[in-house]
Protein backbone atom coordinates (compact mmCIF):
# COMPACT_ATOMS: atom_id res chain seq x y z
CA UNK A 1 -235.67 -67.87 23.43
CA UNK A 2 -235.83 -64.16 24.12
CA UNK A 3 -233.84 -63.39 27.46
CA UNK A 4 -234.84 -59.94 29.10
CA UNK A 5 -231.60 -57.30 29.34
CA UNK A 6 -232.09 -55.34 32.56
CA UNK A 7 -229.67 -52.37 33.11
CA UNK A 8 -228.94 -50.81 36.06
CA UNK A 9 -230.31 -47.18 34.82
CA UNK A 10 -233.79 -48.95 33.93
CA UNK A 11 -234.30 -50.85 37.36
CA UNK A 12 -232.88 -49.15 39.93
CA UNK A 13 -235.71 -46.39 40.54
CA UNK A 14 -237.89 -49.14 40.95
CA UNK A 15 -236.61 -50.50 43.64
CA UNK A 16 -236.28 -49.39 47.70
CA UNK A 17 -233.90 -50.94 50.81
CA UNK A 18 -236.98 -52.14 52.64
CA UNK A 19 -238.26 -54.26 49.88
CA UNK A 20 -234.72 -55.80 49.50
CA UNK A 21 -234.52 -56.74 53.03
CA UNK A 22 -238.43 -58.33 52.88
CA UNK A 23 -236.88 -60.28 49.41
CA UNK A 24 -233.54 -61.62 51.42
CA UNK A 25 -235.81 -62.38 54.52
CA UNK A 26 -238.59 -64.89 52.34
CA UNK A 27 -235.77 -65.96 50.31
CA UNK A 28 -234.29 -67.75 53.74
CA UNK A 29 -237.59 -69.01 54.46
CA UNK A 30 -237.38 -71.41 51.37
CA UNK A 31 -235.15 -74.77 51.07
CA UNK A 32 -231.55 -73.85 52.10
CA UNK A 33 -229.41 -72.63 48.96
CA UNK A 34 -227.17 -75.26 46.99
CA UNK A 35 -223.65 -73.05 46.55
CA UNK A 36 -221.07 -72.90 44.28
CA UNK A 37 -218.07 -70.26 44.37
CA UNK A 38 -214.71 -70.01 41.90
CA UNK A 39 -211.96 -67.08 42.78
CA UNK A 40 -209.62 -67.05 40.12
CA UNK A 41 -206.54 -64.13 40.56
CA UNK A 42 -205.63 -62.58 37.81
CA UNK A 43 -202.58 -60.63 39.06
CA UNK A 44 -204.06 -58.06 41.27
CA UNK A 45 -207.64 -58.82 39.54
CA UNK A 46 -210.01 -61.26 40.60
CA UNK A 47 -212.75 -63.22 38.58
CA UNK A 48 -215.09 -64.05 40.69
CA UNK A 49 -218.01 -66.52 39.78
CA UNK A 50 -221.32 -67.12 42.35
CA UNK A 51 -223.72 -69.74 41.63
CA UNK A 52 -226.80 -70.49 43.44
CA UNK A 53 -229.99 -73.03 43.17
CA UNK A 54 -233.02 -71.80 45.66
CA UNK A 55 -235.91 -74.75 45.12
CA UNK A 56 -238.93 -72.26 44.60
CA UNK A 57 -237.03 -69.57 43.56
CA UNK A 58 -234.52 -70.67 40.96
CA UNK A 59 -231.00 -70.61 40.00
CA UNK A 60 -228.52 -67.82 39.28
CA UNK A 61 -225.07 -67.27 38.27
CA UNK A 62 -223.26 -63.38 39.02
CA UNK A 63 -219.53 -63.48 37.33
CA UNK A 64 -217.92 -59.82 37.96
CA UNK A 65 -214.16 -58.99 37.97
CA UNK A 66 -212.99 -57.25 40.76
CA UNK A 67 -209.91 -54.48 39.53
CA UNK A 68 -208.32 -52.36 42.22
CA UNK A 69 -206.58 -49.89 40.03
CA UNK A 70 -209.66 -49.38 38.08
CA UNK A 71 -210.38 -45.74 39.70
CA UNK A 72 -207.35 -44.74 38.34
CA UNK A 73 -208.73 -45.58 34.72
CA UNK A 74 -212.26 -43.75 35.89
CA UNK A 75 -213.62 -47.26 35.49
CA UNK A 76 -215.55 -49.00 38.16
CA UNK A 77 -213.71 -51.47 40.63
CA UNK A 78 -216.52 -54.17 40.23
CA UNK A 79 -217.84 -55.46 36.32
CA UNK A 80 -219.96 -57.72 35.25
CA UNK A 81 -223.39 -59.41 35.00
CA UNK A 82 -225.97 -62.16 36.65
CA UNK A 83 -227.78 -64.65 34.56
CA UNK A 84 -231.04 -66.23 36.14
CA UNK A 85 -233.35 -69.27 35.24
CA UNK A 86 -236.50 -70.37 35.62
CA UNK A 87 -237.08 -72.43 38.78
CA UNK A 88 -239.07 -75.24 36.95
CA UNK A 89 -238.47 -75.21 32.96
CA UNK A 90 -234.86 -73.76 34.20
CA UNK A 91 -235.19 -71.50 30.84
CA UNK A 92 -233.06 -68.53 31.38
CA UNK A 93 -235.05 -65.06 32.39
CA UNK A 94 -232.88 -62.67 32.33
CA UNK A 95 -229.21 -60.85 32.40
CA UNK A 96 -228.80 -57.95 35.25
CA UNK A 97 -226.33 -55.73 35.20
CA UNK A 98 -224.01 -56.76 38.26
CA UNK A 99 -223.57 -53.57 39.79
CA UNK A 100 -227.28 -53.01 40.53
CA UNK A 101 -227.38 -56.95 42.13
CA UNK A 102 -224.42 -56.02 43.88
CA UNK A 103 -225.86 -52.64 45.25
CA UNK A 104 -228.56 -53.70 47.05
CA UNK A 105 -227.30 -56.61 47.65
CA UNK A 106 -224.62 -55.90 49.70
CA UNK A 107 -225.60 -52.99 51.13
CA UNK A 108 -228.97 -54.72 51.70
CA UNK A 109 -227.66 -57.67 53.30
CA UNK A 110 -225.56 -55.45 55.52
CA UNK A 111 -228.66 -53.30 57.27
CA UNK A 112 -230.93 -56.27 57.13
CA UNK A 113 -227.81 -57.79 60.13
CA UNK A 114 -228.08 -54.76 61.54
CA UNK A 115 -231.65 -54.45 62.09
CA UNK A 116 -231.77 -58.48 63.31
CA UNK A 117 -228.77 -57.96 65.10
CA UNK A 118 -228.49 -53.52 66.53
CA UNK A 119 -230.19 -52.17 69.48
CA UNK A 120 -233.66 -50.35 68.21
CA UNK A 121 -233.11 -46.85 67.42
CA UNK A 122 -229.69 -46.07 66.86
CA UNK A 123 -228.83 -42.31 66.16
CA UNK A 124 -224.86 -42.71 65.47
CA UNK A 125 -223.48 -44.35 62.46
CA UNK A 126 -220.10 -44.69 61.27
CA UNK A 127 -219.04 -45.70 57.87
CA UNK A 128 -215.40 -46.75 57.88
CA UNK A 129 -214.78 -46.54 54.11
CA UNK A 130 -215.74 -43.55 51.66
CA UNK A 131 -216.01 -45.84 48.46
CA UNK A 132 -219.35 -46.75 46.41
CA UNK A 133 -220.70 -49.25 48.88
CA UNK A 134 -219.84 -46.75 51.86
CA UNK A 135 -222.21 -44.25 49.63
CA UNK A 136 -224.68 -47.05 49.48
CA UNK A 137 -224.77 -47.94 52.92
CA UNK A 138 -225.63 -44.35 54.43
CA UNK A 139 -228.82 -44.81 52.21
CA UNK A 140 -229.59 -47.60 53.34
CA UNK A 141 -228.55 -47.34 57.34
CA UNK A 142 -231.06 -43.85 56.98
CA UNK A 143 -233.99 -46.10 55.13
CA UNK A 144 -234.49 -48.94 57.35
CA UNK A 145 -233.43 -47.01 60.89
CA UNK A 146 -235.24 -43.79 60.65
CA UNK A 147 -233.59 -42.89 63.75
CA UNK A 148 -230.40 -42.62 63.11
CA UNK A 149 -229.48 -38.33 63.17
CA UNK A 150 -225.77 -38.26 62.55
CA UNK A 151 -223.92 -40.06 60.01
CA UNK A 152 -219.99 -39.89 60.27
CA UNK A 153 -217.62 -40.95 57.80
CA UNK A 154 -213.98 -42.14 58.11
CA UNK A 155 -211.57 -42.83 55.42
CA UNK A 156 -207.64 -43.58 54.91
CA UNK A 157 -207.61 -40.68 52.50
CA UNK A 158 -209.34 -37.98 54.52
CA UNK A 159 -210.34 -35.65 51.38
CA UNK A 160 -212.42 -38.89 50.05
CA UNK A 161 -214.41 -38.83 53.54
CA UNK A 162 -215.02 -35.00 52.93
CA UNK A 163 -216.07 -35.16 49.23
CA UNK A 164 -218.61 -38.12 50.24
CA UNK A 165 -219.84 -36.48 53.55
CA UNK A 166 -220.65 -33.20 51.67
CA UNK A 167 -222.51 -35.54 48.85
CA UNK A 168 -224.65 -37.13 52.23
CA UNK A 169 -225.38 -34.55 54.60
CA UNK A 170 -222.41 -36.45 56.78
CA UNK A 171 -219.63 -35.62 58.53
CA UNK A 172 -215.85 -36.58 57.66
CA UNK A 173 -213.97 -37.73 60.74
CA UNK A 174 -209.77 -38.33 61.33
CA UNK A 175 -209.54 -39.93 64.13
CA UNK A 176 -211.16 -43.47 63.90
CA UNK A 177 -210.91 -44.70 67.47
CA UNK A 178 -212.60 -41.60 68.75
CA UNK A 179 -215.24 -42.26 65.92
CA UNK A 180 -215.97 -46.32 66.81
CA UNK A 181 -216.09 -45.04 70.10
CA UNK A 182 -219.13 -42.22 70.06
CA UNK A 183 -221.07 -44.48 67.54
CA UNK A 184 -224.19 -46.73 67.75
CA UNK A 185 -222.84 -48.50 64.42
CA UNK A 186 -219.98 -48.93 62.86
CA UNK A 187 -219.71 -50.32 59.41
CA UNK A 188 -216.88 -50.99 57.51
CA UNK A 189 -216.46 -51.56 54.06
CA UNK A 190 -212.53 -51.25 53.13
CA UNK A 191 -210.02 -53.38 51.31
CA UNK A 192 -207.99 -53.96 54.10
CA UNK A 193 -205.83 -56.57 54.33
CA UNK A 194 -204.61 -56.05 58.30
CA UNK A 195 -207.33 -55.05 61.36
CA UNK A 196 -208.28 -51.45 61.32
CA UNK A 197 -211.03 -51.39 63.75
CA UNK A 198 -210.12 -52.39 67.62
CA UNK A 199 -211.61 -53.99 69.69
CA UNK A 200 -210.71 -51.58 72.45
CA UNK A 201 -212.38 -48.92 70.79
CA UNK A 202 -215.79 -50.41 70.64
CA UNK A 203 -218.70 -49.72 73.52
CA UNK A 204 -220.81 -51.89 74.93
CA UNK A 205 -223.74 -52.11 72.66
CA UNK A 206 -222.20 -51.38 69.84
CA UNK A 207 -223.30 -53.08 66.22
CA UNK A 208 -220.19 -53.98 63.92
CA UNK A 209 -220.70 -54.83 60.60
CA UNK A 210 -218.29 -56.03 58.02
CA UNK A 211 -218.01 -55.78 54.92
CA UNK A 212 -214.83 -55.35 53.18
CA UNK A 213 -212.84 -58.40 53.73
CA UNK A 214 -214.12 -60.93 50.73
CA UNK A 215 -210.71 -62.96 50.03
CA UNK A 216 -208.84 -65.37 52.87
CA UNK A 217 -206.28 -63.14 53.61
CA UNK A 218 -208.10 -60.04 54.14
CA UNK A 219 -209.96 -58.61 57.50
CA UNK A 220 -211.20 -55.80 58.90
CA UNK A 221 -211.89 -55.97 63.30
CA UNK A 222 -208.88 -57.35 65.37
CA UNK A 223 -208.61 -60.47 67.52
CA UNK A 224 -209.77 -58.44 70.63
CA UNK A 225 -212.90 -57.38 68.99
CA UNK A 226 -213.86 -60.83 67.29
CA UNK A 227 -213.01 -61.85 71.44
CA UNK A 228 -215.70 -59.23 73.29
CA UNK A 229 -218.63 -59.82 70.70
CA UNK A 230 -221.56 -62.20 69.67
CA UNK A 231 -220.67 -62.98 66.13
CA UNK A 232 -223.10 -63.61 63.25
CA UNK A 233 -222.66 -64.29 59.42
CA UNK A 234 -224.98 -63.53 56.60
CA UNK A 235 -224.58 -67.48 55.51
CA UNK A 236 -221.27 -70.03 57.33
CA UNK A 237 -221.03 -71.64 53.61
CA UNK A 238 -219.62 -68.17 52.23
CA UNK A 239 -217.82 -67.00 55.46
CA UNK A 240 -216.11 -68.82 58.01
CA UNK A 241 -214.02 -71.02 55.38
CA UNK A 242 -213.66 -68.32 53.04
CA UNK A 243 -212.99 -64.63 53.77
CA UNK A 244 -210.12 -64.03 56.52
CA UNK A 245 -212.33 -62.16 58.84
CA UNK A 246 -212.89 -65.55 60.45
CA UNK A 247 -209.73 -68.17 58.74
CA UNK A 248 -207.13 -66.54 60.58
CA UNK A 249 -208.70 -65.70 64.07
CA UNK A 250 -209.77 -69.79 63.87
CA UNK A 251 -206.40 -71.09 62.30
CA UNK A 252 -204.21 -68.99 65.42
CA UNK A 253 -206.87 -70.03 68.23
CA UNK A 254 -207.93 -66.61 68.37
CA UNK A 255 -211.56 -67.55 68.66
CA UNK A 256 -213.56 -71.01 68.48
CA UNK A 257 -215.87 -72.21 65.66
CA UNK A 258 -218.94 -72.27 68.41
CA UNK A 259 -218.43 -68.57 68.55
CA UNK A 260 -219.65 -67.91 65.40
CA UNK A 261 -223.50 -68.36 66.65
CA UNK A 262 -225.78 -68.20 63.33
CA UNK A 263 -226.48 -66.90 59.99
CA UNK A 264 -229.32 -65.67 58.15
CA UNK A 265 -231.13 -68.69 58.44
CA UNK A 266 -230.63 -68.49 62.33
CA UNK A 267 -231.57 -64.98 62.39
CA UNK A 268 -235.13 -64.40 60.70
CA UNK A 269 -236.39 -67.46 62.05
CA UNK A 270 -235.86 -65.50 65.89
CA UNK A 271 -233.33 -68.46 66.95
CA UNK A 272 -230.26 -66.14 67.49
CA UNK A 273 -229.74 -62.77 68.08
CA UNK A 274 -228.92 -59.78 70.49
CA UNK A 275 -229.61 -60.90 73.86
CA UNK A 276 -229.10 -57.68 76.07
CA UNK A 277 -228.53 -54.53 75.25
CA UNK A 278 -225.16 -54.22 76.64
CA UNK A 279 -223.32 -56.98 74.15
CA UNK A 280 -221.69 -56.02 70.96
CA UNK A 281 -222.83 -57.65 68.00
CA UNK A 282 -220.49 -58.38 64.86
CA UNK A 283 -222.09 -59.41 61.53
CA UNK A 284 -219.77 -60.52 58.93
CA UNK A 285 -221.36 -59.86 55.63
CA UNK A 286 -219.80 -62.22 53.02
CA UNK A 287 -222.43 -61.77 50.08
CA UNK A 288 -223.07 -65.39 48.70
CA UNK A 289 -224.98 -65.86 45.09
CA UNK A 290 -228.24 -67.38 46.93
CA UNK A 291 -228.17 -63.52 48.00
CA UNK A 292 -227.37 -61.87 44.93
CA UNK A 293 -230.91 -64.14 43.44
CA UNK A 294 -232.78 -63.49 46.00
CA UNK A 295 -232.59 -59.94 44.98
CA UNK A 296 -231.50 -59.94 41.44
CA UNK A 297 -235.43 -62.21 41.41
CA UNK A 298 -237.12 -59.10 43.04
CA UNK A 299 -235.45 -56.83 40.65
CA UNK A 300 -236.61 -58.81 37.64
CA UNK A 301 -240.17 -59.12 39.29
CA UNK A 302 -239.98 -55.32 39.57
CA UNK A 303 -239.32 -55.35 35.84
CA UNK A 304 -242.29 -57.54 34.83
């Protein structure tokens, strides 16, 4: 059996952020995923292992390692690949090179909550983090809203925020409160273990999305914030018992399960959403491998 190698340099050109977001929004039309996650730490590494089973779709399994010091080696934080089958004969198709799954995906998944979730026609964006998905996401923000006309970025080390705003036609900002406060859109894609953005800081009508946190003891918003909003996941089986975005504001009392109102499935079936356009909206994007098939599919159909 011949199994189809797709790298990231052969596929990526084929593909655009709208067509990812049309691919996640069918693929939650279809029978509801079967899941299946393993963390293992390795020291300060994770392996991390994703699999997924969409009946009409198929299966899929994405195994990366995730290396914090890898910069430092001028090797990429995130390795690995994603292995998909046939949804019948469940003969496999083909091997993707993670990082292009985990581009759009991620970045996809992100602006696909925001445009379910924002007011129409935002014109301020903040990204809170100046890393590869941060790059990613200002693509992505500028694809699907059109209306967006100033970009900010904010980042612990400030020279990073410069050498990526330069890259993007952005601007690098210092002060982050002041930034979260003049914004439409904040999205934040860090490694932070502790809150960095405030509740106090956010306006009414504000759009928060999430990113970063992906392990139980890690978050990114404060208690306040998760207190003031309407909060949304991209799927509760990857989220609310998993990352610590949501285990340690339930486990203190901080917030209430009922507060977390819907997921993806909620959200392109019209069910949940914004209801005024006063409220601030939090999405916590966890990732989940039903969403790294639903694209890493529309990237082999691309292919073929």
């Amino acid at each position: 059996m011949d199994i189809q190698f797709i790298k990231s340099t052969d596929a990526d050109h084929f593909m655009n952020w709208q067509m990812i977001c049309d691919a996640i929004i069918a693929g939650h039309k279809l029978p509801k995923a079967t899941l299946g996650d393993q963390f293992l730490d390795c020291g300060n590494k994770t392996l991390l292992s994703r699999a997924a089973a969409i009946q009409g779709l198929g299966q899929g399994v994405k195994s990366v390692t995730v290396s914090p010091d890898n910069p430092q080696r001028n090797l990429p934080t995130v390795q690995g690949a994603m292995l998909i089958f046939d949804d019948e004969t469940g003969t496999p198709k083909a091997m993707i090179e993670s990082d292009i799954v985990t581009k759009w995906k991620t970045a996809g998944d992100s602006v696909l909550g925001a445009k379910l979730l924002a007011n129409p026609e935002p014109e301020n964006l903040l990204i809170v983090g100046a890393g590869t998905v941060g790059d990613n996401l200002i693509d992505a923000y500028r694809a699907i809203f059109p209306s967006i006309k100033n970009v900010s970025i904010w980042n612990r080390t400030f020279k990073n925020a410069e050498k990526l705003a330069a890259k993007k036609d952005a601007h690098a900002v210092e002060n982050l409160a002041e930034a979260c406060r003049q914004n439409d859109i904040v999205s934040a894609a860090t490694y932070c273990h502790e809150p960095l953005i405030k509740g106090e800081w956010i306006k009414p009508g504000t759009h928060v999305d999430l990113i970063g946190a992906f392990k139980a003891d890690m978050r990114e918003a404060d208690d306040a914030l998760l207190q003031k909003a309407r909060i949304f996941v991209d799927s509760f089986e990857t989220t609310v018992d998993h990352i610590g975005e949501l285990i340690i504001p339930l486990a203190s009392g901080a917030i209430e399960r009922s507060a977390v109102l819907g997921d993806f499935y909620d959200l392109v079936t019209n069910s949940v959403g914004r209801q005024s356009k006063d409220e601030i909206t939090v999405f916590k994007n966890g990732g989940g491998a039903h969403l790294d098939l639903m694209v890493a599919d529309r990237i082999w159909k691309a292919m073929n």
